[in-house]
N, C-alpha and C. Protein backbone atom coordinates (compact mmCIF):
# COMPACT_ATOMS: atom_id res chain seq x y z
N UNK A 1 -31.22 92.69 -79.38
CA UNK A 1 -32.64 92.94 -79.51
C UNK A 1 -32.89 94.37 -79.99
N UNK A 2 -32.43 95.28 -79.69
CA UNK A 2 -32.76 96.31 -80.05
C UNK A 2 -31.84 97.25 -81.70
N UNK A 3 -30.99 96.36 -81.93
CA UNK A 3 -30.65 95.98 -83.29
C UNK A 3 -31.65 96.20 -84.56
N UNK A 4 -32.74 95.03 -83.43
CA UNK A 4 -33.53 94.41 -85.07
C UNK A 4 -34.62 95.04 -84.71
N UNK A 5 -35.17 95.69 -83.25
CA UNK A 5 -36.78 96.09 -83.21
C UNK A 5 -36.80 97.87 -83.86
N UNK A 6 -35.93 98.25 -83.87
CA UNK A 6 -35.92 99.40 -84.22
C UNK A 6 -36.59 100.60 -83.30
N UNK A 7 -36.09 100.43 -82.37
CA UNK A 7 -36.30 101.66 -80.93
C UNK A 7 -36.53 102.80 -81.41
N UNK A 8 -36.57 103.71 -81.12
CA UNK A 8 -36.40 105.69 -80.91
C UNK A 8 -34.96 105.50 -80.58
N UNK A 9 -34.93 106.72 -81.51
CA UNK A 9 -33.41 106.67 -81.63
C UNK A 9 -32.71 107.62 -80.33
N UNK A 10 -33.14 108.24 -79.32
CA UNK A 10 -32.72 107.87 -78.02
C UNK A 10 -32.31 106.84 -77.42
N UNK A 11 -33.27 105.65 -77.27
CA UNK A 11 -32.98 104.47 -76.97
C UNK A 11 -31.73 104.15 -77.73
N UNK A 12 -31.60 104.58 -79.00
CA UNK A 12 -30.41 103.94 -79.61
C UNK A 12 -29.01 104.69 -79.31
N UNK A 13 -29.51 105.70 -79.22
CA UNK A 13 -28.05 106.60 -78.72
C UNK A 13 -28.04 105.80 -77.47
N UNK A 14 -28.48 106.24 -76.12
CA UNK A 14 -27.94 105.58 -75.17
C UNK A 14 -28.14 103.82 -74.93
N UNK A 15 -28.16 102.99 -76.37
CA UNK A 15 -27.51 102.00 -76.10
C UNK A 15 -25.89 102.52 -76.56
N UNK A 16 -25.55 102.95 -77.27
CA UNK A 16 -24.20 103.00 -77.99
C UNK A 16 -23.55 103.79 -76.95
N UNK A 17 -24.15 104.90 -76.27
CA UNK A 17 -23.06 105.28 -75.04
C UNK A 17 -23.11 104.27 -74.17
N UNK A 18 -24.32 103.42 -73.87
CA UNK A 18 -24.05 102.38 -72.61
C UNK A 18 -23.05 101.76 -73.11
N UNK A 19 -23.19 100.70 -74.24
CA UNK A 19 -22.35 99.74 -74.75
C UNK A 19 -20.84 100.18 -75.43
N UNK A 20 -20.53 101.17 -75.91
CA UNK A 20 -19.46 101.46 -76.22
C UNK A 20 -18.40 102.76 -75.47
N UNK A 21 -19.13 103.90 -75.51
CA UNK A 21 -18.71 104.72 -75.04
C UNK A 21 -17.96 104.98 -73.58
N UNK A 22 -18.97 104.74 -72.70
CA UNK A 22 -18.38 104.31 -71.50
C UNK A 22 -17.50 103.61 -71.31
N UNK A 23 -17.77 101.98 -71.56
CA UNK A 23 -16.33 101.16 -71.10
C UNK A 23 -15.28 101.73 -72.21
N UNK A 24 -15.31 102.53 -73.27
CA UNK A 24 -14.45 102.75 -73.83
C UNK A 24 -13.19 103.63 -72.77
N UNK A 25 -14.06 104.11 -71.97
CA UNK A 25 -13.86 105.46 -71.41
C UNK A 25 -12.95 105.15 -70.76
N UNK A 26 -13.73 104.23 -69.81
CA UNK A 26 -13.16 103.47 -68.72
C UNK A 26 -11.67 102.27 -68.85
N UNK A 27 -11.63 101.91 -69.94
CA UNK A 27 -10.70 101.12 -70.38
C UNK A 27 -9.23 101.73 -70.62
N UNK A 28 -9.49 103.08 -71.00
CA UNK A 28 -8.63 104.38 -71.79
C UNK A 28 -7.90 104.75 -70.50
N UNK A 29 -8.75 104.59 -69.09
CA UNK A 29 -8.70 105.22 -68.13
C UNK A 29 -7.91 104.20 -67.16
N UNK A 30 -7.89 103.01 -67.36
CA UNK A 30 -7.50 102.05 -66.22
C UNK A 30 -6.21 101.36 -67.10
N UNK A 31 -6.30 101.49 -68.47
CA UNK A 31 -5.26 101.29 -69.43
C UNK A 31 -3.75 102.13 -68.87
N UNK A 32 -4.15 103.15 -68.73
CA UNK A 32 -3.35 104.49 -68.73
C UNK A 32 -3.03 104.48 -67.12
N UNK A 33 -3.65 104.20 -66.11
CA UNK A 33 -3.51 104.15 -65.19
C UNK A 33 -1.60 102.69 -64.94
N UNK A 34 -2.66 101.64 -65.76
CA UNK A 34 -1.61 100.07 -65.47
C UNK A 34 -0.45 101.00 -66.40
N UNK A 35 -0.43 101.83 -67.17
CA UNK A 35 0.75 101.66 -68.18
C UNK A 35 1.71 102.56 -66.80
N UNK A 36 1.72 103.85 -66.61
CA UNK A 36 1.93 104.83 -65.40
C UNK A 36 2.57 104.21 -64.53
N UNK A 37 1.86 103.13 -63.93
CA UNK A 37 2.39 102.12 -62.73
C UNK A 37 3.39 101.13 -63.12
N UNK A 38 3.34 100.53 -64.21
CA UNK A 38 4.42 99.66 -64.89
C UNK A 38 5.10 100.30 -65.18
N UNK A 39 5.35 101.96 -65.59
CA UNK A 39 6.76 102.45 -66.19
C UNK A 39 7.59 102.60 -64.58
N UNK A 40 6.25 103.20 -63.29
CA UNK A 40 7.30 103.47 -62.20
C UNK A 40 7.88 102.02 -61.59
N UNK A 41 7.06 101.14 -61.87
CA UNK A 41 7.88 99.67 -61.08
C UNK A 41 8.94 99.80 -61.64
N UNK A 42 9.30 100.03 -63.08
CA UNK A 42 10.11 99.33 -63.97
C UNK A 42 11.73 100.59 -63.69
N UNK A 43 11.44 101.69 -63.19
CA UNK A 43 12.17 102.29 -62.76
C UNK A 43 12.34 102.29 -61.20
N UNK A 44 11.42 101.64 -60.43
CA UNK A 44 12.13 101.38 -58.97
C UNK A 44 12.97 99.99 -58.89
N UNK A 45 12.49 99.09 -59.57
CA UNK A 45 13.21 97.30 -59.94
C UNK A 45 14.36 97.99 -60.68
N UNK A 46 15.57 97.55 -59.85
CA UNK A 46 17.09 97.71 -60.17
C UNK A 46 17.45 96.00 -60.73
N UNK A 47 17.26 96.01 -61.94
CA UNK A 47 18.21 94.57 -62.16
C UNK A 47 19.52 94.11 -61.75
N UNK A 48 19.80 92.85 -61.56
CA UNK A 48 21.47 92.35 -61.00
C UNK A 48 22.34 92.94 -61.88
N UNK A 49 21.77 92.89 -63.18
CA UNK A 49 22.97 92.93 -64.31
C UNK A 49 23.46 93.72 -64.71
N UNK A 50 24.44 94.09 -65.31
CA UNK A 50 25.00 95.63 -65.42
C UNK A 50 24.49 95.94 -66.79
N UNK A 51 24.65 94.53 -68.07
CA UNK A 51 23.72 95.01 -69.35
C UNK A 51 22.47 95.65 -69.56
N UNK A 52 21.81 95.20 -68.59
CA UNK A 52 20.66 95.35 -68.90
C UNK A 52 20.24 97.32 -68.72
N UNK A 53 20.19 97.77 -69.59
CA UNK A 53 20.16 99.18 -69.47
C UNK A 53 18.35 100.07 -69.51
N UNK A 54 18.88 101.23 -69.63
CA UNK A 54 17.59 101.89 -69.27
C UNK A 54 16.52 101.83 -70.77
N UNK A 55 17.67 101.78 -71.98
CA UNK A 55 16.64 101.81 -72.98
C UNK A 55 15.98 100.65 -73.81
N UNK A 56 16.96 99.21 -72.86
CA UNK A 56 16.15 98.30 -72.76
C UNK A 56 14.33 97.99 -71.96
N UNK A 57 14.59 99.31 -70.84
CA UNK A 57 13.23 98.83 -70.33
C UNK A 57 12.34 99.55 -70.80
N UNK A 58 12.57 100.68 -71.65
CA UNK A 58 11.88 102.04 -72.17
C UNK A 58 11.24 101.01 -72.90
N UNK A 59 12.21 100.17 -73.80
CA UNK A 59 11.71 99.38 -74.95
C UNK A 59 10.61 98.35 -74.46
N UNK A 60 10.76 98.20 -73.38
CA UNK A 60 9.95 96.96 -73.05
C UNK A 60 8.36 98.07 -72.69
N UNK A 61 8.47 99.11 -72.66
CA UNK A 61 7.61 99.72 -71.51
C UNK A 61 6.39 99.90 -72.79
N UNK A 62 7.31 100.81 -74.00
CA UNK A 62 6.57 100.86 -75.33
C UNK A 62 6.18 100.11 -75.59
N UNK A 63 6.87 98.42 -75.87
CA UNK A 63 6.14 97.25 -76.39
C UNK A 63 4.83 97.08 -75.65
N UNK A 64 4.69 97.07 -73.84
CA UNK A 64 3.89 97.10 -73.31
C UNK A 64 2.28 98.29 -73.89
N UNK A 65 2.68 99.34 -74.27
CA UNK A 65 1.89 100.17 -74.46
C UNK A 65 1.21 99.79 -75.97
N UNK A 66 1.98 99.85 -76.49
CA UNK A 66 1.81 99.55 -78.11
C UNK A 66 0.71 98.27 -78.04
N UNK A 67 1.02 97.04 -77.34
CA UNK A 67 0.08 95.98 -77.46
C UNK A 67 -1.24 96.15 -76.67
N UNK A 68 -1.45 97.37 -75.61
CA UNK A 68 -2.36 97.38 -74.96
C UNK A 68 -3.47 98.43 -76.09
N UNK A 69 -2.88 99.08 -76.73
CA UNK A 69 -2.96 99.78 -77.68
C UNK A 69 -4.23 98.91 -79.05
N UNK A 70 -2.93 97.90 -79.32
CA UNK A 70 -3.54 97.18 -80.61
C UNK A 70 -4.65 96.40 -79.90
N UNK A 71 -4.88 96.15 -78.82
CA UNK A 71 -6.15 94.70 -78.25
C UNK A 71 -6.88 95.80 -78.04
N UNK A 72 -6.77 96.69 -77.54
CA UNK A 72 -8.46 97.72 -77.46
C UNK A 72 -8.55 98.36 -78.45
N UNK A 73 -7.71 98.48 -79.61
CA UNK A 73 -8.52 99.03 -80.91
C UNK A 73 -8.77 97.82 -81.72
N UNK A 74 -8.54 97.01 -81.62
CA UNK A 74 -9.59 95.20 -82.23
C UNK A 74 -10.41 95.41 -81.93
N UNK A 75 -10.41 95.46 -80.29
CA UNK A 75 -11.66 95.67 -79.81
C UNK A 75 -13.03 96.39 -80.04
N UNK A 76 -12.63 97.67 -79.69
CA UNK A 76 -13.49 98.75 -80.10
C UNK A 76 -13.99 98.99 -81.69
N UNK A 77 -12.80 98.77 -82.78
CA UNK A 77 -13.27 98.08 -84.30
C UNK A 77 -14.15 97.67 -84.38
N UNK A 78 -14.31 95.68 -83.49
CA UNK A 78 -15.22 95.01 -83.97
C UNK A 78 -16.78 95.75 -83.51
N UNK A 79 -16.70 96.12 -82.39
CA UNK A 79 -18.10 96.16 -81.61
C UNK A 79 -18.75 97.55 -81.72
N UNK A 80 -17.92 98.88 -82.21
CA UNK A 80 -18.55 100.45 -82.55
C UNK A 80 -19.24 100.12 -83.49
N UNK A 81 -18.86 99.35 -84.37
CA UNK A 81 -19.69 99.40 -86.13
C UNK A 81 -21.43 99.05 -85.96
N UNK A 82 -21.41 98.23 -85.28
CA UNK A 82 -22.84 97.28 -84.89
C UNK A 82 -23.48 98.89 -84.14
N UNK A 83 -23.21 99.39 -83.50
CA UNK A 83 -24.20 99.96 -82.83
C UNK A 83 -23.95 101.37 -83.29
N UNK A 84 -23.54 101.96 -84.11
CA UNK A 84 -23.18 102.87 -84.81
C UNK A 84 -24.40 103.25 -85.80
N UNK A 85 -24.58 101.71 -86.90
CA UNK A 85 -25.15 101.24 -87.65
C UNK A 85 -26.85 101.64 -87.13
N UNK A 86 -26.94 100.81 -86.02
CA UNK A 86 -27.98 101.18 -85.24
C UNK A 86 -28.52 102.74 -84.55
N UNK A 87 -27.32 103.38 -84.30
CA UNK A 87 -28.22 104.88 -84.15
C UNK A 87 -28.61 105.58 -85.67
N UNK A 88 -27.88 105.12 -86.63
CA UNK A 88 -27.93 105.69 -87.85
C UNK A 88 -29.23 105.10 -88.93
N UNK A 89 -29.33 103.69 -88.18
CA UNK A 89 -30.46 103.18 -88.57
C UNK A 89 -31.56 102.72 -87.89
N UNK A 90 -31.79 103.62 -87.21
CA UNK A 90 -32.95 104.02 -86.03
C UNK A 90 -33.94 103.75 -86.73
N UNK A 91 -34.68 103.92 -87.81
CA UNK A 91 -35.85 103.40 -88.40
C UNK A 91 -36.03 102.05 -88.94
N UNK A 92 -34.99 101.37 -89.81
CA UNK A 92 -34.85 100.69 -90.05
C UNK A 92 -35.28 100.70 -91.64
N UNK A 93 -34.77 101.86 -92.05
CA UNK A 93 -34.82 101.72 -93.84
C UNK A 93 -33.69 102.69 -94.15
N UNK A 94 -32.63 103.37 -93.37
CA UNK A 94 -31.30 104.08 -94.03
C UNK A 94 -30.71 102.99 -94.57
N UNK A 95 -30.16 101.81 -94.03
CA UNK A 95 -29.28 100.63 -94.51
C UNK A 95 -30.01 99.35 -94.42
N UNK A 96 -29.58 98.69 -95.34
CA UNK A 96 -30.39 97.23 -96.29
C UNK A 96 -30.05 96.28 -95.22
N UNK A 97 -30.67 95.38 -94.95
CA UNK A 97 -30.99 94.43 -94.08
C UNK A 97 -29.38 93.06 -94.12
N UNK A 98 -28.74 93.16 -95.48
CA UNK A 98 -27.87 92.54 -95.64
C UNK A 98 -26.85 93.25 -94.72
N UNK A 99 -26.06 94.65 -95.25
CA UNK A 99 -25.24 95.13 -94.77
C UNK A 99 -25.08 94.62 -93.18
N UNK A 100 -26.30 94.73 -92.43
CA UNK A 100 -26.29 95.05 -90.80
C UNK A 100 -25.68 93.34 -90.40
N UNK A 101 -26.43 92.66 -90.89
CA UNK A 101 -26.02 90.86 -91.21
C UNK A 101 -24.29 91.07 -91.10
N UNK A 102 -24.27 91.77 -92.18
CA UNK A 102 -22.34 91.50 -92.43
C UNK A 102 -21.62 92.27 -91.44
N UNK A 103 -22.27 93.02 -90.89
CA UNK A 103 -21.42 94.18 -89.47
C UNK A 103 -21.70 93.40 -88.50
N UNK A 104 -22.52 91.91 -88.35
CA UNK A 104 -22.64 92.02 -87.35
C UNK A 104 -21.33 90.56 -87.10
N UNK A 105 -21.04 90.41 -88.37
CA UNK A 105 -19.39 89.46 -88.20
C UNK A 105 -18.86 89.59 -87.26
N UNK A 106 -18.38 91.36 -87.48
CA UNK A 106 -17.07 92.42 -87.17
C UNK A 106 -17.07 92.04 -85.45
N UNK A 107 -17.69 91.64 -84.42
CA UNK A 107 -17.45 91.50 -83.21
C UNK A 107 -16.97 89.92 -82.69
N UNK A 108 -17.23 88.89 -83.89
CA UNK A 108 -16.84 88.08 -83.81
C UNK A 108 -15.24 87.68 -84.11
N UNK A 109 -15.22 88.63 -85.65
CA UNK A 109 -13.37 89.01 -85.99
C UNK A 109 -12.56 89.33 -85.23
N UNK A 110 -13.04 90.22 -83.72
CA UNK A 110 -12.60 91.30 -83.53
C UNK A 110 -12.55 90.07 -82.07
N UNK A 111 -13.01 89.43 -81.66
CA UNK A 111 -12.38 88.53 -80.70
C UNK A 111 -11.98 87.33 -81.45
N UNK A 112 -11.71 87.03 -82.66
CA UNK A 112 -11.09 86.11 -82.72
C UNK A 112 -9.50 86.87 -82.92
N UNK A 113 -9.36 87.65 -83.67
CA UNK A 113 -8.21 88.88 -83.79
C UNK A 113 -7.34 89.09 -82.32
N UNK A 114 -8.44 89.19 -81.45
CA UNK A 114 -7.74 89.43 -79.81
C UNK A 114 -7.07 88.27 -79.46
N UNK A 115 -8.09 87.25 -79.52
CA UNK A 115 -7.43 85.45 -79.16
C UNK A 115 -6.24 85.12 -80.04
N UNK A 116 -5.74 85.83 -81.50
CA UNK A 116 -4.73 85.58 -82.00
C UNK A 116 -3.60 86.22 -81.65
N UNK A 117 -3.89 87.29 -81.75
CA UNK A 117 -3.21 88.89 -80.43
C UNK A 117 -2.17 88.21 -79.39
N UNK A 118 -3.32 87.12 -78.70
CA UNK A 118 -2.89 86.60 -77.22
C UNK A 118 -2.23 85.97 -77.57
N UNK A 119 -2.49 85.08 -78.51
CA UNK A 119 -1.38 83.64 -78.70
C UNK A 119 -0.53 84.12 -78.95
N UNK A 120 -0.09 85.28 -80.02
CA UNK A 120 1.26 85.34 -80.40
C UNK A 120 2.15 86.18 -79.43
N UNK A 121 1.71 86.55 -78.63
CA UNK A 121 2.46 87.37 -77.26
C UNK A 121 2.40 86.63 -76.52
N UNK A 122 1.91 85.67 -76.09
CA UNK A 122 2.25 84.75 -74.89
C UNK A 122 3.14 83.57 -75.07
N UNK A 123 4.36 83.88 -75.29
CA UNK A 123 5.21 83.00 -75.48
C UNK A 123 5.54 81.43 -75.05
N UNK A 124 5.03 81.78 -73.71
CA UNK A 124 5.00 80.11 -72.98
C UNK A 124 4.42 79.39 -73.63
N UNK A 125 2.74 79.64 -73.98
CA UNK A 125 2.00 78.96 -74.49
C UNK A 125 2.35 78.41 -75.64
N UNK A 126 2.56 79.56 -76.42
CA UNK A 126 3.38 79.42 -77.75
C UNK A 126 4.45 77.61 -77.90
N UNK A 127 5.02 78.17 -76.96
CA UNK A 127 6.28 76.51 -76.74
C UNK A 127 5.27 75.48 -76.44
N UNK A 128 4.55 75.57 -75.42
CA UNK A 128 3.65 74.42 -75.13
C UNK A 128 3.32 73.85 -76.19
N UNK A 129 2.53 74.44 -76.82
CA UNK A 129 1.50 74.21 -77.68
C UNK A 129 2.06 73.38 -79.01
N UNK A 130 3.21 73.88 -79.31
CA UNK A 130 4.34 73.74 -80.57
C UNK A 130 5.32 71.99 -79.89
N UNK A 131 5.25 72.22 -78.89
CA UNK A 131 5.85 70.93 -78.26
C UNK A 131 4.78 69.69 -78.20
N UNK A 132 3.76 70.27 -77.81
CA UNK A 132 3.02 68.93 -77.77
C UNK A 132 2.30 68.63 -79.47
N UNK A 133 2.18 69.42 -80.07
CA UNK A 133 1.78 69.07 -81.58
C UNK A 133 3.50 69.00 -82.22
């Protein structure tokens, strides 16, 4: 709604800190927190095996980071542009009525991008899915 009515651009700034900024914040923050805690499990969990070494779990720890990495910048991609758009087009004559139409895809890409994200890292599913089709 406040997209298309064209608010005071106060209103529009603090939609874009409500809606983006913050949980950005917060995500960065609880992200970083789970990664911290998964590197110390992963160094208190002693495996049986004697192969299994330390720069196997480093590797696993990065992969972990790296993908938490790529799903909140999909994320944040699809959904900054839309309200970006909107503090910048606080009146509603800087940018053409089409453009805002086509940004407003980008949050739909940006969870379908995540839902593809998921499938291809969740391996179980992966077999399921491939077994029964």
């Amino acid at each position: 709604h406040c997209l298309l009515t064209g608010l005071m651009l106060d209103y529009q700034i603090y939609t874009l800190i409500i809606i983006v900024v913050l949980p950005t914040f917060f995500i960065i923050i609880i992200n970083a927190i789970f990664f911290v805690r998964t590197m110390q499990l992963s160094r208190i969990v002693q495996p049986m095996g004697a192969d299994f070494s330390t720069a196997v779990k480093r590797r696993r720890d990065t992969y972990l980071l790296k993908y938490m990495f790529i799903m909140f910048s999909i994320f944040v991609s699809g959904w900054t542009p839309i309200y970006i758009i909107a503090v910048i087009n606080w009146t509603g004559l800087a940018i053409p009525h089409t453009i805002q139409r086509i940004v407003t895809i980008l949050p739909i890409l940006s969870l379908l991008g995540d839902m593809v994200n998921l499938f291809f890292y969740n391996q179980k599913l992966r077999k399921y899915l491939f077994n029964k089709i």
